[in-house]
Protein backbone atom coordinates (compact mmCIF):
# COMPACT_ATOMS: atom_id res chain seq x y z
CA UNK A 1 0.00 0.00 0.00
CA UNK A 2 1.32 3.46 -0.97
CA UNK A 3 1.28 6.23 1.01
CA UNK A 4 1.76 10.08 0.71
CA UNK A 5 5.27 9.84 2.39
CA UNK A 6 6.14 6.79 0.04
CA UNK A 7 6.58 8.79 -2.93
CA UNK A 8 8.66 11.12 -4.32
CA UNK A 9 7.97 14.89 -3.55
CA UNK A 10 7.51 16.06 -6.68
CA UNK A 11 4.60 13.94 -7.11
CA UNK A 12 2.89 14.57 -4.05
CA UNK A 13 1.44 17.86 -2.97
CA UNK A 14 2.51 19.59 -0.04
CA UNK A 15 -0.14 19.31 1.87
CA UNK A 16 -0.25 15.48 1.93
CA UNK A 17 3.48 14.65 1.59
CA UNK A 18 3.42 13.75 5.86
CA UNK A 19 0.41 11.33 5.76
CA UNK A 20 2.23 7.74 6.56
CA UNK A 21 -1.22 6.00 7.23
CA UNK A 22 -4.59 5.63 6.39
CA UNK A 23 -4.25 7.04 2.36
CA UNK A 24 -7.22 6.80 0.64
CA UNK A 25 -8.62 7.93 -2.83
CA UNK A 26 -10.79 11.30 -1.64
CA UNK A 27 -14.12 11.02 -3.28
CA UNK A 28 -15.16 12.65 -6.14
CA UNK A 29 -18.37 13.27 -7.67
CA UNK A 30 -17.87 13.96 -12.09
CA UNK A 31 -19.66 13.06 -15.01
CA UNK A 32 -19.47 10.26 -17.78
CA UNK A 33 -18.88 9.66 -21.42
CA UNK A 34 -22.71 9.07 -20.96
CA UNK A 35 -23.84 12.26 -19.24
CA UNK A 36 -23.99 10.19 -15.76
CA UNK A 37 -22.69 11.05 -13.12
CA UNK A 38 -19.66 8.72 -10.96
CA UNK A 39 -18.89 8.88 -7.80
CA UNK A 40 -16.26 7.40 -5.87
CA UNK A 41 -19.26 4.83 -4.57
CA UNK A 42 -19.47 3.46 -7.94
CA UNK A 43 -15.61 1.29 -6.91
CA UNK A 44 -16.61 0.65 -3.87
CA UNK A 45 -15.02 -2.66 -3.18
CA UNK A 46 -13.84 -2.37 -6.55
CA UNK A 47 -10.53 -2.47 -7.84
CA UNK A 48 -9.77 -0.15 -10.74
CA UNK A 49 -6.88 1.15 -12.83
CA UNK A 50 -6.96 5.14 -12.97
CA UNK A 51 -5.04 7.58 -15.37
CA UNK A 52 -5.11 11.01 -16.28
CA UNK A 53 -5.36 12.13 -20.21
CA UNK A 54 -7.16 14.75 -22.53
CA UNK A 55 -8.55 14.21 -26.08
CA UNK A 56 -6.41 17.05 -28.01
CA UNK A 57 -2.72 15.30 -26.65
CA UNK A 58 -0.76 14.61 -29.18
CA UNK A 59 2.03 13.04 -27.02
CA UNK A 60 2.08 10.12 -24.34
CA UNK A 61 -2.03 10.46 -24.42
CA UNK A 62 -2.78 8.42 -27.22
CA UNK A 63 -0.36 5.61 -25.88
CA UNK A 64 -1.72 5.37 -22.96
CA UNK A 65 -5.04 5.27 -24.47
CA UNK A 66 -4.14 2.35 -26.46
CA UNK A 67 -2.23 0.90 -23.45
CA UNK A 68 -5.86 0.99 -21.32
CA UNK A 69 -8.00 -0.42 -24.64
CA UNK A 70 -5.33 -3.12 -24.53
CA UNK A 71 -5.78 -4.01 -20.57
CA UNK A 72 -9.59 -3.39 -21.44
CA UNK A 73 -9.37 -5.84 -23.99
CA UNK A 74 -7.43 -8.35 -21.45
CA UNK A 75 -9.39 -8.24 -18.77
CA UNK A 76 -12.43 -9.24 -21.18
CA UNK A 77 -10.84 -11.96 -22.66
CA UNK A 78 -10.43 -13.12 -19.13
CA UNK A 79 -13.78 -12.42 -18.44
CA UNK A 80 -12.93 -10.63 -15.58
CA UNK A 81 -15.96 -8.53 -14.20
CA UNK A 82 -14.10 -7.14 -10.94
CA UNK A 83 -11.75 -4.57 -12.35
CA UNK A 84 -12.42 -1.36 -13.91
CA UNK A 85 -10.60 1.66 -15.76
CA UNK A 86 -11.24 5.50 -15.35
CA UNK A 87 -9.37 8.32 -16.91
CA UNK A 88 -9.78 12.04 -15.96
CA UNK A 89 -9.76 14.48 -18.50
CA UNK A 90 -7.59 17.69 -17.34
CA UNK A 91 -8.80 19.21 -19.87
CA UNK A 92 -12.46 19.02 -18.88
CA UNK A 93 -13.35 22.77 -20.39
CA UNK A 94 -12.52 20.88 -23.90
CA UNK A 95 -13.03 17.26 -23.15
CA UNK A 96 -17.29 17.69 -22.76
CA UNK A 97 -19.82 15.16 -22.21
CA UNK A 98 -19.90 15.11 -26.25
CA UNK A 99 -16.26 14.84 -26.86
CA UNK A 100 -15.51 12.06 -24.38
CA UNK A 101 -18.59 9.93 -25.87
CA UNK A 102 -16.86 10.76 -29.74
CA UNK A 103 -13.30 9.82 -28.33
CA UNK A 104 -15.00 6.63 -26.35
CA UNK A 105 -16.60 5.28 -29.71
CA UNK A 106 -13.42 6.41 -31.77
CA UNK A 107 -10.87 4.17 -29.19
CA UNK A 108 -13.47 1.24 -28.51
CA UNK A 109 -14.36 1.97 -24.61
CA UNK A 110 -16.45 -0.33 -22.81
CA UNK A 111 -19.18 2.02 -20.90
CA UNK A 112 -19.76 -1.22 -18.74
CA UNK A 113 -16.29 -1.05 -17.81
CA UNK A 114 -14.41 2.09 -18.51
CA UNK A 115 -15.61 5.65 -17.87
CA UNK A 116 -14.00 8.82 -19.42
CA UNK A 117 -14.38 11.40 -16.32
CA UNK A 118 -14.98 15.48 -16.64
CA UNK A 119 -16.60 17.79 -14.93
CA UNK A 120 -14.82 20.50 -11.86
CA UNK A 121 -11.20 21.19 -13.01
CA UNK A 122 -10.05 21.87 -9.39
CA UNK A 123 -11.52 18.55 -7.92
CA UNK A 124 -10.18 16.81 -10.83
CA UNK A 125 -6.44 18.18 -10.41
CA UNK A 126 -6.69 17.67 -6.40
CA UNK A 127 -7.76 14.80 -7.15
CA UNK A 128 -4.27 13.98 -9.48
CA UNK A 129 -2.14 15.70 -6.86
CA UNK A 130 -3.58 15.23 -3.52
CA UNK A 131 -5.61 11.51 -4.00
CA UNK A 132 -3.95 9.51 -6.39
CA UNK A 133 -0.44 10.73 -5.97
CA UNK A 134 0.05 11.64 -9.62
CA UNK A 135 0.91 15.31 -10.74
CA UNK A 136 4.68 16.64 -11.17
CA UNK A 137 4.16 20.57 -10.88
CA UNK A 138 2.72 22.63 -8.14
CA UNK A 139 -0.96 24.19 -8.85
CA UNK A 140 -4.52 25.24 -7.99
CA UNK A 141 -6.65 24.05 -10.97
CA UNK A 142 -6.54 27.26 -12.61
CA UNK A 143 -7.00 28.17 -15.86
CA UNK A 144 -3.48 27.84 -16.18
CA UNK A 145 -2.60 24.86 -14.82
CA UNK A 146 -1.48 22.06 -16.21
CA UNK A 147 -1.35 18.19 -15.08
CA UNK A 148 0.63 15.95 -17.82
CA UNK A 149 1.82 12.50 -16.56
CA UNK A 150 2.08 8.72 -18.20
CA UNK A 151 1.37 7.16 -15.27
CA UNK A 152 -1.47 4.53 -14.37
CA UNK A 153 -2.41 4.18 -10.66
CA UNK A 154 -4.07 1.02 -9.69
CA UNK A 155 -6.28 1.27 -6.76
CA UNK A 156 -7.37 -1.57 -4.48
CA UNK A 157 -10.86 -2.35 -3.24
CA UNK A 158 -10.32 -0.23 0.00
CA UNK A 159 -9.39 2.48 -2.05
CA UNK A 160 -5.99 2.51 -1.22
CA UNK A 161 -3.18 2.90 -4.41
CA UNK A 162 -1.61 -0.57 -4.73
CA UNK A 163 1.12 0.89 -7.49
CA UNK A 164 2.18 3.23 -10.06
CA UNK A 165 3.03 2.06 -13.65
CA UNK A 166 4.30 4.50 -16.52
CA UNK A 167 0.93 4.13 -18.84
CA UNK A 168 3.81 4.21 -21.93
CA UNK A 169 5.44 1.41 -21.09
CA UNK A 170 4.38 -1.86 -22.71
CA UNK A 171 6.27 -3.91 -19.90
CA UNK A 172 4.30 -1.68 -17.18
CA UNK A 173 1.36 -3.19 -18.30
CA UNK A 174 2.14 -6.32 -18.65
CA UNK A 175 3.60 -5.85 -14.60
CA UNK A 176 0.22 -3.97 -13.89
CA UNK A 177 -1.86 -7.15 -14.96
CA UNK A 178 0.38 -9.28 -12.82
CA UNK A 179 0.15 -6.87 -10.00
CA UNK A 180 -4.35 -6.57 -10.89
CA UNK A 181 -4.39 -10.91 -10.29
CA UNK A 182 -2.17 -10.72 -7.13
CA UNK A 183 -4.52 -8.45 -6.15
CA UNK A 184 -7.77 -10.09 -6.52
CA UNK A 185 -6.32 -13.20 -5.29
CA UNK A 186 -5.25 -12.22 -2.16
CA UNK A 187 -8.33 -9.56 -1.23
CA UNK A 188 -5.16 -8.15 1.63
CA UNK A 189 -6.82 -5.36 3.88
């Protein structure tokens, strides 16, 4: 189990860098390729692979896209019904409702098991910085601000991060679907 104090500084924000216990994913209330809205409730006693993108990147976005359509496309082959994606859009002033549903058919998502998140830009980049322990730059969700990082966080059924993988990587994901069956086999708390 990660924790705030686990991981490096520059990925952590300030105000959570001391927390050594009890590091959970803060809940979060955004909206759907679908127009419905998901809240943290909805992975309850879930576990669920989480990354951070936007639908204009022309850079490490579309890999990692292709890297989650490729563990979507895994886990179905497995038939595996436990595990789930979501990516945040940090670009949520572009990335609408509209957009995310265009991207979504364009890439191949599964609505049953992957949702493309947008909605408050703050929540979403306290969310990156102060929740899942992703973001490399200071910032306060501004119009300004900017979060840009490869990596995939996977998150355990307690809501706790169980590890970091660079989303770019084609051996990360092959150790991040290791990592997702050592997980549900062994249910730790």
């Amino acid at each position: 189990v990660y924790e705030p104090d686990m991981v490096s500084t520059e990925l952590v924000d300030s105000t959570v860098q001391h927390v050594r216990k009890y590091h959970v994913i803060k809940d979060f209330s955004l909206i759907n390729q679908n127009g419905e809205p998901v809240t943290q409730s909805k992975y309850t006693d879930k576990i669920y692979v989480a990354d951070f993108f936007f639908t204009t990147c022309q850079t490490i976005c579309p890999i990692m896209t292709d890297h989650m359509v490729q563990i979507q496309e895994r886990l179905n082959k497995m038939n595996d019904t436990t595990v789930y994606l979501v990516s945040h859009s940090v670009t949520p002033d572009i990335d609408t409702v509209d957009r995310l549903k265009r991207y979504a058919k364009d890439k191949g998502v599964d609505d049953h098991r992957w949702n493309l998140l947008t909605g408050d830009k703050k929540q979403i980049y306290d969310l990156a910085r102060k929740s899942y322990l992703v973001a490399k730059s200071d910032g306060d969700g501004g119009p300004y601000d900017m979060i840009h990082t490869e990596n995939f966080v996977l998150v355990d059924q307690q809501k706790r991060i169980r590890g970091f993988y660079d989303g770019t990587n084609p051996e990360e994901i092959d150790r991040l679907m290791e990592d997702i069956e050592i997980l549900k086999e062994s249910n730790i708390d």
